[in-house]
Protein backbone atom coordinates (compact mmCIF):
# COMPACT_ATOMS: atom_id res chain seq x y z
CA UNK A 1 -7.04 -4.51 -0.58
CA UNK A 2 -9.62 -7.58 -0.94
CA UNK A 3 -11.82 -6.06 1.81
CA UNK A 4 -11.55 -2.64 0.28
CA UNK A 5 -12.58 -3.43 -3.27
CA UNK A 6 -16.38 -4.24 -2.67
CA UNK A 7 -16.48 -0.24 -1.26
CA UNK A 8 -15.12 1.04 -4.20
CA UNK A 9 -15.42 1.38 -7.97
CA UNK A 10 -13.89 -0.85 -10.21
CA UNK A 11 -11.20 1.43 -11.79
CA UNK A 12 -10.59 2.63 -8.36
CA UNK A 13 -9.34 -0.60 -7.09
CA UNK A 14 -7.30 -1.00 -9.82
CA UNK A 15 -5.84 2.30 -9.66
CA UNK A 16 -5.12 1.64 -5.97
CA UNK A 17 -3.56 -1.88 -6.27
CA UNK A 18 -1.26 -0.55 -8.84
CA UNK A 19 0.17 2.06 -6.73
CA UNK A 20 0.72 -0.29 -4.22
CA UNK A 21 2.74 -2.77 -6.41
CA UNK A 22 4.45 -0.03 -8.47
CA UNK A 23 5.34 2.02 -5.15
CA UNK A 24 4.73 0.78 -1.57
CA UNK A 25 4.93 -2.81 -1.87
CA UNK A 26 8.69 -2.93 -2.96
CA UNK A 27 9.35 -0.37 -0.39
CA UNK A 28 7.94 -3.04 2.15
CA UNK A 29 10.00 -5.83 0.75
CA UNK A 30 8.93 -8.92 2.92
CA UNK A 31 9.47 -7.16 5.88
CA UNK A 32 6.30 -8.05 8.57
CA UNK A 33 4.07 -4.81 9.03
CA UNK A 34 3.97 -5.46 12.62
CA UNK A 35 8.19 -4.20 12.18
CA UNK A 36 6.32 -1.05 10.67
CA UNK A 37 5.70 2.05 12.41
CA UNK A 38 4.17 5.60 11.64
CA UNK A 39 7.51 7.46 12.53
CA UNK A 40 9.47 4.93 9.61
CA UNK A 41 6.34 5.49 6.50
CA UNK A 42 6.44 9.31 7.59
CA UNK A 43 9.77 10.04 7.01
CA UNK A 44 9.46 8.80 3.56
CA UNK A 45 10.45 11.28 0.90
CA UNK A 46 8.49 11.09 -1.96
């Protein structure tokens, strides 16, 4: 997210960061992402 927010607008970021808290980051738990793959995040209903 900290590399991505220079490319984008302000509100943007924001917008972004909180639908990663609110929805994909307690999805993740503490779980490493390399013990994430495509297949698992695909089959994700939402």
């Amino acid at each position: 997210m900290d590399e991505r927010k220079s490319g984008v607008a302000p509100a943007q970021h924001a917008k972004t960061l909180a639908r990663m808290k609110n929805d994909v980051f307690p999805w993740l738990g503490k779980r490493p992402i390399s013990d994430i793959d495509a297949p698992e995040i695909l089959a994700v209903q939402p």
